[in-house]
N, C-alpha and C. Protein backbone atom coordinates (compact mmCIF):
# COMPACT_ATOMS: atom_id res chain seq x y z
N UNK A 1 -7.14 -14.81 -16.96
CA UNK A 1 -7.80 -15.78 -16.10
C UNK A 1 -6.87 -16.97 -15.91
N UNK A 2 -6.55 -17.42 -15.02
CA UNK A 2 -5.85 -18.66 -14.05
C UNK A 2 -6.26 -20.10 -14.96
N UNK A 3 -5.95 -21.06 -15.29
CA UNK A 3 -6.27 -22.14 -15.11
C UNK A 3 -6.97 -22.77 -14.61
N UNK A 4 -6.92 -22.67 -13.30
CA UNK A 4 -8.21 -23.04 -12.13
C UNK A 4 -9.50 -22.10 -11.91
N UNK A 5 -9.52 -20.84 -12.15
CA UNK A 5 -10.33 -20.03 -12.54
C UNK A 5 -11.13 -20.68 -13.15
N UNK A 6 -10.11 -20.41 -14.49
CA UNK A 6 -11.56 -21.22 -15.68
C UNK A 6 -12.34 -22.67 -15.94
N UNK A 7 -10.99 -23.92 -14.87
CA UNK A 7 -12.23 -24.70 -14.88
C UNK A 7 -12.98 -24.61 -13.94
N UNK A 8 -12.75 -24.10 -12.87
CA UNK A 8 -14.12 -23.76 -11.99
C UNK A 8 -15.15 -22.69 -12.79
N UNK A 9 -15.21 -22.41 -13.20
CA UNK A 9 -16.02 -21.88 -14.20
C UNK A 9 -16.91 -22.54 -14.96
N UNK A 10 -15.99 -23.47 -15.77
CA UNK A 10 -16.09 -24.88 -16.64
C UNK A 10 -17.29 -25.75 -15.84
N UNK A 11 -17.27 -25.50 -14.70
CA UNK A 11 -17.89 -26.87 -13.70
C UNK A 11 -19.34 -25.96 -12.78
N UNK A 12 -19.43 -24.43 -13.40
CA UNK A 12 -20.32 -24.01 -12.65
C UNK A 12 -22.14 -24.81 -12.55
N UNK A 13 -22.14 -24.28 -11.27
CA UNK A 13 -23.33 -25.82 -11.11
C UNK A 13 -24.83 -25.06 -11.41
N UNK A 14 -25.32 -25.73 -11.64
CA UNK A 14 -26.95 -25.26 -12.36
C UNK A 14 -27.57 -24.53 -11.84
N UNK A 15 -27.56 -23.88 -10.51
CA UNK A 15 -27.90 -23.04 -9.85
C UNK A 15 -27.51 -21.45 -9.61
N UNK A 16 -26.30 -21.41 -10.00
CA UNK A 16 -25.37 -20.05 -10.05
C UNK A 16 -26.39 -19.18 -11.24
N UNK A 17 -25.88 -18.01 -10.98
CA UNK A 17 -27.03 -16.77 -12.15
C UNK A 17 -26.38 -17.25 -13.54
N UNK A 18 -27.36 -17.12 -14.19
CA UNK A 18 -27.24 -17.30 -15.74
C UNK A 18 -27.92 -16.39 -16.51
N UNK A 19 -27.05 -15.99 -17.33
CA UNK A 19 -28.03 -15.27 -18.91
C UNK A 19 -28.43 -15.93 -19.76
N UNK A 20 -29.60 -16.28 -20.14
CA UNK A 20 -29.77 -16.58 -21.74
C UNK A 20 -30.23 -15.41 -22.54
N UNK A 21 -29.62 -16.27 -23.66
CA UNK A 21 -29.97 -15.10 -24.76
C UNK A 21 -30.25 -16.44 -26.16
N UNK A 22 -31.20 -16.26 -27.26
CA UNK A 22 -31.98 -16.63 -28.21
C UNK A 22 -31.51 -16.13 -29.48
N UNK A 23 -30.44 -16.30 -30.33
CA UNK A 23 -29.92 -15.83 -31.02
C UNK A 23 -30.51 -16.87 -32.86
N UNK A 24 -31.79 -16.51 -33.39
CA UNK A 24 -32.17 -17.33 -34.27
C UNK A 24 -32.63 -18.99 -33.73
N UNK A 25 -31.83 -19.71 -34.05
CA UNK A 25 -32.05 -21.25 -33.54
C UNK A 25 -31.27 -21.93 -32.83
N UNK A 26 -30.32 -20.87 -31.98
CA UNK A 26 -29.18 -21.15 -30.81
C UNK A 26 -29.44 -20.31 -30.05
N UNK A 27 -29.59 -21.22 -28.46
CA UNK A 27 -29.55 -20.23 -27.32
C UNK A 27 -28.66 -20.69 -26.50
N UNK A 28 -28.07 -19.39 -26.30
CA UNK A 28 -26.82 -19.46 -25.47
C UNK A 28 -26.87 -19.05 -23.95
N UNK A 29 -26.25 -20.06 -22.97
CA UNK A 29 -27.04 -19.59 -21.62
C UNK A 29 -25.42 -19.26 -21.01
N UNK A 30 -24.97 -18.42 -20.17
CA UNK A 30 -23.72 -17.70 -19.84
C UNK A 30 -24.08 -17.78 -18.39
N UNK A 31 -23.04 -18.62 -17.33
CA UNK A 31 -23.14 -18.27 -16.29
C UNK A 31 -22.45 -17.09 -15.66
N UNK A 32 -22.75 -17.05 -14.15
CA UNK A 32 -21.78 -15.32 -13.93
C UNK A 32 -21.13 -16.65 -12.89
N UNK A 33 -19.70 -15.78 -12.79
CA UNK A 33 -18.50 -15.96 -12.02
C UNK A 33 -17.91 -15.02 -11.46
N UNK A 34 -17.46 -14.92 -9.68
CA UNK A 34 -16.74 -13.87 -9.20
C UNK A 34 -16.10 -14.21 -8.79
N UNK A 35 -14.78 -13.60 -9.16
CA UNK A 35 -13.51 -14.27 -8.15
C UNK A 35 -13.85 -13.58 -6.75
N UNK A 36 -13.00 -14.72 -6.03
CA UNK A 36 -13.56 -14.16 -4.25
C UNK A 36 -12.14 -13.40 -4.03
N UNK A 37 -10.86 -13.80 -4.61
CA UNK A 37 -9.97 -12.85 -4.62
C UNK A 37 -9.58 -11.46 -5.47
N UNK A 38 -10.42 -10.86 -6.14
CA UNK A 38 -10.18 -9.57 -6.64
C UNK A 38 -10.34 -8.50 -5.96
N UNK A 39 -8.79 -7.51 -6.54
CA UNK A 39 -8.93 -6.49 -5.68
C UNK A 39 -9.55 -5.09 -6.71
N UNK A 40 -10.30 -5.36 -7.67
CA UNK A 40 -11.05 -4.49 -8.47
C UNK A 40 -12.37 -4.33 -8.64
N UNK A 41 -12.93 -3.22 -7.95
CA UNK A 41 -14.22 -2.97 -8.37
C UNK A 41 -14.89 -3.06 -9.71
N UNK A 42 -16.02 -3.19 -9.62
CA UNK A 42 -16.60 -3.48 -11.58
C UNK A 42 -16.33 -2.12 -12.12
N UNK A 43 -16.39 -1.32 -11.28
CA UNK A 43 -16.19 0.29 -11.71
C UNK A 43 -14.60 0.32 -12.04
N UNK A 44 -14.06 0.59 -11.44
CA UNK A 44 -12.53 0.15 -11.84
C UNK A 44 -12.21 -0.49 -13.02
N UNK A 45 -12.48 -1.69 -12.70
CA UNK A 45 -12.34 -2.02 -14.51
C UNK A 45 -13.29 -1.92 -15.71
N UNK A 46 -13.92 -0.98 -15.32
CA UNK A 46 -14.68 -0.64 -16.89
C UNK A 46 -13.99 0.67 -17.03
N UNK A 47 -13.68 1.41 -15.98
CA UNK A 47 -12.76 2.84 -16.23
C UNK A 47 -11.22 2.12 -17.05
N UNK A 48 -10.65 1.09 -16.44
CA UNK A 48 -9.10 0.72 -16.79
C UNK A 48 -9.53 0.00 -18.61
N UNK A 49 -10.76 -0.44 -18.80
CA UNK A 49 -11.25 -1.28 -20.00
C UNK A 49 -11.32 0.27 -21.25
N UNK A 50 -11.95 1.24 -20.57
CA UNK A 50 -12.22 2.19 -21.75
C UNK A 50 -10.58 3.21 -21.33
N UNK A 51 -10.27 3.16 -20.51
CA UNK A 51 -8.71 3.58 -20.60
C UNK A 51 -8.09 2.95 -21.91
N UNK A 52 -7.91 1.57 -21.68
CA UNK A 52 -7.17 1.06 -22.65
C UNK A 52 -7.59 0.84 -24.28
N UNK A 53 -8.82 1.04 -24.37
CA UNK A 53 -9.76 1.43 -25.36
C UNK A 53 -9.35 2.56 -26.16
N UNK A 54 -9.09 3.93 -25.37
CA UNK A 54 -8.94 5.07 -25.98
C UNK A 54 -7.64 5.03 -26.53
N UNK A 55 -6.64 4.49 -25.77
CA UNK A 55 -5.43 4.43 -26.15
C UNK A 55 -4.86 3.96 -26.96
N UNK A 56 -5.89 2.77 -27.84
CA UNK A 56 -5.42 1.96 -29.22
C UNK A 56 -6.27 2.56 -30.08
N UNK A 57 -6.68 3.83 -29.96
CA UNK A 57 -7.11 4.31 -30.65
C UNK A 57 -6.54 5.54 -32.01
């Protein structure tokens, strides 16, 4: 991830999708981010993610 990537990320505004999740007495809320320049499908990189998975195996 870029520099500028991540603080635009850093600065995502209260409205963008979020996960929470409730973990004991911390909840952690995760926004989503898409780069507008990628040339990879989500499929693509979960195939290239468990590619490289098998291979340090």
């Amino acid at each position: 991830m870029q520099m500028a990537d991540a603080a635009a990320a850093a600065r995502a505004p209260e409205n963008t999708p979020a996960m929470v999740k409730k973990i004991g007495k911390t909840t952690y809320k995760v926004h989503v981010h898409f780069s507008n320049t990628s040339t990879e499908t989500m499929s693509d990189k979960i195939k290239r993610m468990l590619k490289n998975e098998i291979q340090q195996m």
